[in-house]
PDB file of N, CA and C in Angstrom:
ATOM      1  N   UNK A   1      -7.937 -20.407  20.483  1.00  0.00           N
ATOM      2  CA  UNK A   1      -8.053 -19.327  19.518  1.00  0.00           C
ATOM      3  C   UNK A   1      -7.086 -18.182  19.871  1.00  0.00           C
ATOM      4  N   UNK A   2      -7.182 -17.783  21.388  1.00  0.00           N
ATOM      5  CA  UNK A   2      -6.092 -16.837  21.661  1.00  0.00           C
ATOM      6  C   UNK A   2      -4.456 -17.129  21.176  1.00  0.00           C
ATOM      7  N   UNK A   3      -4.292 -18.524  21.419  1.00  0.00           N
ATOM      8  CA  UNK A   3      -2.784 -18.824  21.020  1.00  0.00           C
ATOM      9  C   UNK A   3      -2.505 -18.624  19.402  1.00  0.00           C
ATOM     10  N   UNK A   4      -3.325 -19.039  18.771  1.00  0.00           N
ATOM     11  CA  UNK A   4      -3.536 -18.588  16.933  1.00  0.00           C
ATOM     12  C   UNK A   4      -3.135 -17.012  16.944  1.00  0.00           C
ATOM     13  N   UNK A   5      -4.167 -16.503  17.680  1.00  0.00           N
ATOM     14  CA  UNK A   5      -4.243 -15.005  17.277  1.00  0.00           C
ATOM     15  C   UNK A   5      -2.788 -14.188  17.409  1.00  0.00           C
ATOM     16  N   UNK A   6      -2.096 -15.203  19.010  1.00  0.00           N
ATOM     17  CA  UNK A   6      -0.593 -14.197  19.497  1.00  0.00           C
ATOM     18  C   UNK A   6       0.001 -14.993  18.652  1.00  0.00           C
ATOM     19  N   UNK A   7       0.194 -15.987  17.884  1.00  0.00           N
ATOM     20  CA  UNK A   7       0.922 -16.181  16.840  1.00  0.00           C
ATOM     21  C   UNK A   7       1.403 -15.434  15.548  1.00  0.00           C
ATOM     22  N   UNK A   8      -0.367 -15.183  14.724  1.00  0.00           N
ATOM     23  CA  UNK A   8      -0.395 -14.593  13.968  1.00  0.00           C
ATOM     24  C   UNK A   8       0.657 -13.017  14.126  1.00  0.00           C
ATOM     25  N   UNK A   9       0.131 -12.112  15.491  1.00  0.00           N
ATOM     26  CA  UNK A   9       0.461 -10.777  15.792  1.00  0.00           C
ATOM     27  C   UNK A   9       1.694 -10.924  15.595  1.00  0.00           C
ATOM     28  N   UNK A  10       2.698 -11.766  16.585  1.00  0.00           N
ATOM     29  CA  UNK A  10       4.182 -11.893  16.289  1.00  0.00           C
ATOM     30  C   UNK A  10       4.847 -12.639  14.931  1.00  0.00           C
ATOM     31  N   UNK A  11       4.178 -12.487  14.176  1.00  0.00           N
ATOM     32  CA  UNK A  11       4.183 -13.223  12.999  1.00  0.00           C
ATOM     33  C   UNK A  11       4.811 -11.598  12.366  1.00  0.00           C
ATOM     34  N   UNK A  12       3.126 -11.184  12.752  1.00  0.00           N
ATOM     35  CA  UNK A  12       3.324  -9.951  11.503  1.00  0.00           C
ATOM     36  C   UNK A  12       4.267  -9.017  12.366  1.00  0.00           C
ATOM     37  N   UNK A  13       4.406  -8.542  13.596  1.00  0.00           N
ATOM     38  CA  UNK A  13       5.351  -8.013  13.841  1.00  0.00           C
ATOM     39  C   UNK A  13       6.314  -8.355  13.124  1.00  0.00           C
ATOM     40  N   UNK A  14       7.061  -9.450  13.805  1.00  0.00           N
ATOM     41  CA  UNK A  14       8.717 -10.129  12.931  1.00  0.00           C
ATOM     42  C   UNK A  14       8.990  -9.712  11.633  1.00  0.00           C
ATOM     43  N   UNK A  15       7.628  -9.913  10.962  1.00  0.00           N
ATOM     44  CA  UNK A  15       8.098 -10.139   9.574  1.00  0.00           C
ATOM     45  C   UNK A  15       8.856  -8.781   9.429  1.00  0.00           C
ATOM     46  N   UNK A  16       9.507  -9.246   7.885  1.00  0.00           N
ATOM     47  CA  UNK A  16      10.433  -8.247   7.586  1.00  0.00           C
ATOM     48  C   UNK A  16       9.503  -7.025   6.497  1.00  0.00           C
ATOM     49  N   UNK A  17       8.325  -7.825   5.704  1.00  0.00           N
ATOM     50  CA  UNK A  17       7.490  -7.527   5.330  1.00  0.00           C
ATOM     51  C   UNK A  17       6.419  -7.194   5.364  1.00  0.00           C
ATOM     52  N   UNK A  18       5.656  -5.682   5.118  1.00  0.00           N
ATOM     53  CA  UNK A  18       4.449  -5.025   5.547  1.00  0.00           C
ATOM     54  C   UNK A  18       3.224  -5.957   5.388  1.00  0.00           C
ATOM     55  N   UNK A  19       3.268  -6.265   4.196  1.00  0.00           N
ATOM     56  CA  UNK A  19       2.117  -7.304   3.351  1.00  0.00           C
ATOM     57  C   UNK A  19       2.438  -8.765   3.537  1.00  0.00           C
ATOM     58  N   UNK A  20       1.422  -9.373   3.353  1.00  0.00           N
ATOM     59  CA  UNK A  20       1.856 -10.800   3.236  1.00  0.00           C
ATOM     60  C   UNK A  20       0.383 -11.374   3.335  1.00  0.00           C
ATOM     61  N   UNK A  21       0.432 -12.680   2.469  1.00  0.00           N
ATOM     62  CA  UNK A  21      -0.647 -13.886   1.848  1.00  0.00           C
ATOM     63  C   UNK A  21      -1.023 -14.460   3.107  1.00  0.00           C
ATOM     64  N   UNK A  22      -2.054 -15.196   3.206  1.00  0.00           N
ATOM     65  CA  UNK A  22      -2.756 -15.369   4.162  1.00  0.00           C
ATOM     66  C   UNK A  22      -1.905 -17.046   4.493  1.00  0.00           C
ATOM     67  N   UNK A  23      -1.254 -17.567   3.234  1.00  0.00           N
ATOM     68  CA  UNK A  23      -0.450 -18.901   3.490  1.00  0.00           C
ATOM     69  C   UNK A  23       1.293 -18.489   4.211  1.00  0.00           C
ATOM     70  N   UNK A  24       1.575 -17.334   4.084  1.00  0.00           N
ATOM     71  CA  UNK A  24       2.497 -17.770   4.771  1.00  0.00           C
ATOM     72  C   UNK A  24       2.340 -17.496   6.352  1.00  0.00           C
ATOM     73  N   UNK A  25       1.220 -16.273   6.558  1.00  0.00           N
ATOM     74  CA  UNK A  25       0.444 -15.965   7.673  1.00  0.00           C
ATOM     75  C   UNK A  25       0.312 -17.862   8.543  1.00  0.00           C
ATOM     76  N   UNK A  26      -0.278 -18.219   7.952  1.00  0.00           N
ATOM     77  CA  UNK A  26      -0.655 -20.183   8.017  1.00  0.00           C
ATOM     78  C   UNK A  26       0.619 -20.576   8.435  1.00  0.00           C
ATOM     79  N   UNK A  27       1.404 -20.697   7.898  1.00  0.00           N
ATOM     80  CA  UNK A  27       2.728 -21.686   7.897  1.00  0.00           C
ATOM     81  C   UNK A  27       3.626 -20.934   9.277  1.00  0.00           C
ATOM     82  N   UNK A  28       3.583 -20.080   9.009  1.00  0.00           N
ATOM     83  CA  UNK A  28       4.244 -19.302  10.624  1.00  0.00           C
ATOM     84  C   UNK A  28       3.273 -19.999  11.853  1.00  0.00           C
ATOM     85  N   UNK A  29       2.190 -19.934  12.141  1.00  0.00           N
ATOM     86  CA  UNK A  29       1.375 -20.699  12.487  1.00  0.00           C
ATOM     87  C   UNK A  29       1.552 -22.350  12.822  1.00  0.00           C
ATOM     88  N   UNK A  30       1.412 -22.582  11.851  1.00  0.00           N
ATOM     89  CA  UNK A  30       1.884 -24.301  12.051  1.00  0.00           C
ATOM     90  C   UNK A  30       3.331 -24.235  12.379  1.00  0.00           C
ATOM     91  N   UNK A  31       4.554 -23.235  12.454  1.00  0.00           N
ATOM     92  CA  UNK A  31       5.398 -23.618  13.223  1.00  0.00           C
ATOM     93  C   UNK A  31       5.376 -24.053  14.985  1.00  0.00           C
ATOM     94  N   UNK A  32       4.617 -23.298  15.175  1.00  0.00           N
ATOM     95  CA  UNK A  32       4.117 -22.483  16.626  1.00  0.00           C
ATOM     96  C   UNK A  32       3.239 -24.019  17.017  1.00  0.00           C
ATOM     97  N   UNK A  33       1.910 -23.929  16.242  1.00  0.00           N
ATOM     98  CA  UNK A  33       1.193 -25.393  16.591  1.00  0.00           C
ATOM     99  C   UNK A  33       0.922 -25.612  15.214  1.00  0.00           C
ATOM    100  N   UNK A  34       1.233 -27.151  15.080  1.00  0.00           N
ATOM    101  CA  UNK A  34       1.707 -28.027  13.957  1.00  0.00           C
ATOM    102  C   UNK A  34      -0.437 -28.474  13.375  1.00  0.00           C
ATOM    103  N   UNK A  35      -0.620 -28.509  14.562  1.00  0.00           N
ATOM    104  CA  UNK A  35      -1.977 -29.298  14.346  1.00  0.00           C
ATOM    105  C   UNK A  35      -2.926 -27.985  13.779  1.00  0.00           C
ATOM    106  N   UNK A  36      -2.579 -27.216  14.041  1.00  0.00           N
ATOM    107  CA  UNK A  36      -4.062 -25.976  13.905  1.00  0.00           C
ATOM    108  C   UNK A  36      -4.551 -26.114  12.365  1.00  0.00           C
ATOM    109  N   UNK A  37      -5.606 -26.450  11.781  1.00  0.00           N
ATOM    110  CA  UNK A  37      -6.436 -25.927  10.748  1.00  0.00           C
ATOM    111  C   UNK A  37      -6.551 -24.723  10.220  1.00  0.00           C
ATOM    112  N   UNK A  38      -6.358 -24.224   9.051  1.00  0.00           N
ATOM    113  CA  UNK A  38      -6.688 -23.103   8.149  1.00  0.00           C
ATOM    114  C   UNK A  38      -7.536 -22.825   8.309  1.00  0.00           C
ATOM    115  N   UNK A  39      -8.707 -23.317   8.513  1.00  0.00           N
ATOM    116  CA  UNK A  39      -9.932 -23.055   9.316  1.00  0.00           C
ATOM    117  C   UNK A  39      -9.785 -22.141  10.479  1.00  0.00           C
ATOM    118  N   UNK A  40      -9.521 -22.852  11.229  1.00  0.00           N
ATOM    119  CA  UNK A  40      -8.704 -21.809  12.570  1.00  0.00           C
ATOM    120  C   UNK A  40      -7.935 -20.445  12.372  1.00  0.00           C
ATOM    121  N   UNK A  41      -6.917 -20.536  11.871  1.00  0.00           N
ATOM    122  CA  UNK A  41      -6.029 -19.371  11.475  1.00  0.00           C
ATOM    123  C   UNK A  41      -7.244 -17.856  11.006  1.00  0.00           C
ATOM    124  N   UNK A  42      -7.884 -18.930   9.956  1.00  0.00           N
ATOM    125  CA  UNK A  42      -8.976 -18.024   8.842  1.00  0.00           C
ATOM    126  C   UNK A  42      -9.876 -16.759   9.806  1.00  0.00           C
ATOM    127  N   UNK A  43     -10.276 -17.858  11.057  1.00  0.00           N
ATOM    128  CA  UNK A  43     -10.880 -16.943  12.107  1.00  0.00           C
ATOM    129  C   UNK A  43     -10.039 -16.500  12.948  1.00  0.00           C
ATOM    130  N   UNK A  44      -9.456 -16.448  13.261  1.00  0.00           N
ATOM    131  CA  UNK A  44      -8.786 -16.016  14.176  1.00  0.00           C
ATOM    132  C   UNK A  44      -7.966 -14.667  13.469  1.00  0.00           C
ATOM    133  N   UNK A  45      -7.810 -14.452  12.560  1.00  0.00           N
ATOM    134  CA  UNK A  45      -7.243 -13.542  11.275  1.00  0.00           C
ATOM    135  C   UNK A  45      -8.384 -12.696  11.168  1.00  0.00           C
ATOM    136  N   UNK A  46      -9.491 -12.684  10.866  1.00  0.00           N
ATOM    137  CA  UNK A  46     -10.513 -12.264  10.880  1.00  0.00           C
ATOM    138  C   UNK A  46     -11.362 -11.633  12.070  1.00  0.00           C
ATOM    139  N   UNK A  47     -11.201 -12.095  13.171  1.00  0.00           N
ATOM    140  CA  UNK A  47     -11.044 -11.304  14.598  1.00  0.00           C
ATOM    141  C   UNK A  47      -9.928 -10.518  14.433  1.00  0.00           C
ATOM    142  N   UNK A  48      -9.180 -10.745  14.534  1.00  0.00           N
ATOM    143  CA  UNK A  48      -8.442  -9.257  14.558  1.00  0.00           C
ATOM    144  C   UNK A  48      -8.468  -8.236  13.465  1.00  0.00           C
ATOM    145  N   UNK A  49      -8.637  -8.564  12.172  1.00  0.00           N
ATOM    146  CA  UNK A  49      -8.987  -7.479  11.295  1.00  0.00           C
ATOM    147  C   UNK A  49     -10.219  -6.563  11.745  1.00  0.00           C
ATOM    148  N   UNK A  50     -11.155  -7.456  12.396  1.00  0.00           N
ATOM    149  CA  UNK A  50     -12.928  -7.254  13.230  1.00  0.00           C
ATOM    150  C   UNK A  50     -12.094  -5.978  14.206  1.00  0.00           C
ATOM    151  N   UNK A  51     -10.973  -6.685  14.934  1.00  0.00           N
ATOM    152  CA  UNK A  51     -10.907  -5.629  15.914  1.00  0.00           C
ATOM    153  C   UNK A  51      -9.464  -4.236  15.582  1.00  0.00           C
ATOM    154  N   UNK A  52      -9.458  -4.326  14.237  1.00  0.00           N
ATOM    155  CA  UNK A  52      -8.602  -3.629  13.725  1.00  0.00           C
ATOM    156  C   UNK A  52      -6.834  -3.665  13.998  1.00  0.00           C
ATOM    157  N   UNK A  53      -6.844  -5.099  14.333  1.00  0.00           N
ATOM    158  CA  UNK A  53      -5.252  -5.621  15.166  1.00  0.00           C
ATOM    159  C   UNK A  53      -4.445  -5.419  13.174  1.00  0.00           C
ATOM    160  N   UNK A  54      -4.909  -6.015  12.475  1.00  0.00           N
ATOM    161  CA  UNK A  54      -4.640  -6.067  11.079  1.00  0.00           C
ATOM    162  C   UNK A  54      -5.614  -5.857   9.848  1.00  0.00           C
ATOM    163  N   UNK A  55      -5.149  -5.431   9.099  1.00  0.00           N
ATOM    164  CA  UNK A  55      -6.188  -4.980   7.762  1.00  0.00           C
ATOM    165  C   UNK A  55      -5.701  -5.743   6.430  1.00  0.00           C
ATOM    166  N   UNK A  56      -6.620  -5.522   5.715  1.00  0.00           N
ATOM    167  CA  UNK A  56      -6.522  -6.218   4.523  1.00  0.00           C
ATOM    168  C   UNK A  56      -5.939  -5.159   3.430  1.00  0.00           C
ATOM    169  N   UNK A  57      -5.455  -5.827   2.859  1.00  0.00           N
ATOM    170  CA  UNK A  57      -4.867  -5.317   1.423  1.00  0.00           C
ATOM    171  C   UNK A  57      -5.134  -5.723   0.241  1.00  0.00           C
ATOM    172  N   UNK A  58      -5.798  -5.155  -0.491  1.00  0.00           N
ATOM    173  CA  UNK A  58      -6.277  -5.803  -1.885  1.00  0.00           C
ATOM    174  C   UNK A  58      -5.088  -5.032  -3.091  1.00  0.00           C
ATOM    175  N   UNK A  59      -4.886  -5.557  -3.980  1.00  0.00           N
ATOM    176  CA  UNK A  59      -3.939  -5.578  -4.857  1.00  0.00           C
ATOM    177  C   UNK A  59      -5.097  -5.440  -6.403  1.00  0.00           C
ATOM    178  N   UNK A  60      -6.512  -6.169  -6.273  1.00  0.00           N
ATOM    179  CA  UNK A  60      -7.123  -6.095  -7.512  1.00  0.00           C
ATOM    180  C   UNK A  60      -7.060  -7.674  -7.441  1.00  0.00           C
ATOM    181  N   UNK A  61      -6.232  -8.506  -7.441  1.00  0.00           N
ATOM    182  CA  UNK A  61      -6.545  -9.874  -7.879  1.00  0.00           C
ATOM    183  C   UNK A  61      -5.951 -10.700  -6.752  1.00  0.00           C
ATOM    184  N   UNK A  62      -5.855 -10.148  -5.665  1.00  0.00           N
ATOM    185  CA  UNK A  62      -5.396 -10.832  -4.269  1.00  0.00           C
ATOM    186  C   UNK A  62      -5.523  -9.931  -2.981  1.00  0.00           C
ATOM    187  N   UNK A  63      -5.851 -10.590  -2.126  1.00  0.00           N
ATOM    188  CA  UNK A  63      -6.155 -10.010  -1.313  1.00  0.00           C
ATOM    189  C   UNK A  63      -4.548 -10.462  -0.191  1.00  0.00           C
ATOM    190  N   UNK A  64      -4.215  -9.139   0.793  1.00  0.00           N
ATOM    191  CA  UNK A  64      -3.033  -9.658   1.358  1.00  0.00           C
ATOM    192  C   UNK A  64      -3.466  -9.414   2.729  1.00  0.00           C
ATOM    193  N   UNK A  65      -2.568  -9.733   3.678  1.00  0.00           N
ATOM    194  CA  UNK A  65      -2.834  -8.705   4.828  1.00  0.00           C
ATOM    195  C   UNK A  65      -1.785  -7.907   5.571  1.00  0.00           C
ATOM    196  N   UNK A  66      -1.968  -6.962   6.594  1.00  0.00           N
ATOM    197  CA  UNK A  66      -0.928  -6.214   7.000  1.00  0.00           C
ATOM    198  C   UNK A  66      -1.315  -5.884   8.347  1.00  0.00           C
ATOM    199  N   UNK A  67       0.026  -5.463   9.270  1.00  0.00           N
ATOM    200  CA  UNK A  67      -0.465  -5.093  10.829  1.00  0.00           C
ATOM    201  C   UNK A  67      -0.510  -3.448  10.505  1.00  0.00           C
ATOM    202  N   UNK A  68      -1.989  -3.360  11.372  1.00  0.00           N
ATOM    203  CA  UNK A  68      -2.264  -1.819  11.123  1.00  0.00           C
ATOM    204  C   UNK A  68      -1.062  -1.324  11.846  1.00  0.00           C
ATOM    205  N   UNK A  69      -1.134  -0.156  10.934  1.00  0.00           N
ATOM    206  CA  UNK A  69       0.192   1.141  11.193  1.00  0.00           C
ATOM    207  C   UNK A  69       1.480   0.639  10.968  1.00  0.00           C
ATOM    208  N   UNK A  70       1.807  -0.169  10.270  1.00  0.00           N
ATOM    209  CA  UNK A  70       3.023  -1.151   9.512  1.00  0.00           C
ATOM    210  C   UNK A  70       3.355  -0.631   8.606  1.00  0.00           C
ATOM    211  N   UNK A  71       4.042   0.275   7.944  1.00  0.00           N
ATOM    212  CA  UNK A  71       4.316   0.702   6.498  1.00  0.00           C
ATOM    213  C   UNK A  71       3.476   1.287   5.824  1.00  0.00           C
ATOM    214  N   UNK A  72       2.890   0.500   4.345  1.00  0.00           N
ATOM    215  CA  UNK A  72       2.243   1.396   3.641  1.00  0.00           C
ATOM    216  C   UNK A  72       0.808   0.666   3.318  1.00  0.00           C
ATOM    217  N   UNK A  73       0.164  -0.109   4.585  1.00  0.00           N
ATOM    218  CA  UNK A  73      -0.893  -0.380   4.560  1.00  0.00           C
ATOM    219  C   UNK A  73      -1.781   0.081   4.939  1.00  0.00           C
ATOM    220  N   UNK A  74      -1.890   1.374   5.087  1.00  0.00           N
ATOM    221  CA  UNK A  74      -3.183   2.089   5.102  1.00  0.00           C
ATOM    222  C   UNK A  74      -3.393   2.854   3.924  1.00  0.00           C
ATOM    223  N   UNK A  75      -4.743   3.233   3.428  1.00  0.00           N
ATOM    224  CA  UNK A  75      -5.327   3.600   2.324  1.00  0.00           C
ATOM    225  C   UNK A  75      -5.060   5.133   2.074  1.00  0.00           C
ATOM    226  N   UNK A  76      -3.980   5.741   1.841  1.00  0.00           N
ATOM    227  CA  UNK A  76      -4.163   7.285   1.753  1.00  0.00           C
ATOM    228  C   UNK A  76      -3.855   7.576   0.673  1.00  0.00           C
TER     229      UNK A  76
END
């Protein structure tokens, strides 16, 4: 689960983008380890939102996510 989670983090670091879908979150992921389940990712995504590593972004008809203090993903 820890290796998911430092995936995900350097995921969203790298990216070039604040926001982003929970599939490409996934697919960065399966570069890293090919075998991991969406299942997996799902929690492991979810622990860190738990521990405020990343937050969610709702749009109204999608939900995205973002690394806290990244741009313009906090609510002000």
């Amino acid at each position: 689960m820890e290796d998911i989670r430092n995936a995900i983090l350097e995921f969203a670091e790298k990216s070039k983008k604040t926001k982003f879908y929970f599939n490409d979150m996934e697919k960065a992921v399966r570069k890293v380890m090919p075998d991991v389940k969406a299942r997996m990712v799902k929690k492991a995504a979810t622990s860190l939102i738990n521990e405020e590593k990343l937050i969610y972004f709702s749009t109204g008809s999608t939900t995205m996510y973002g690394l806290k203090g990244k741009g313009q993903t906090e609510d002000h």
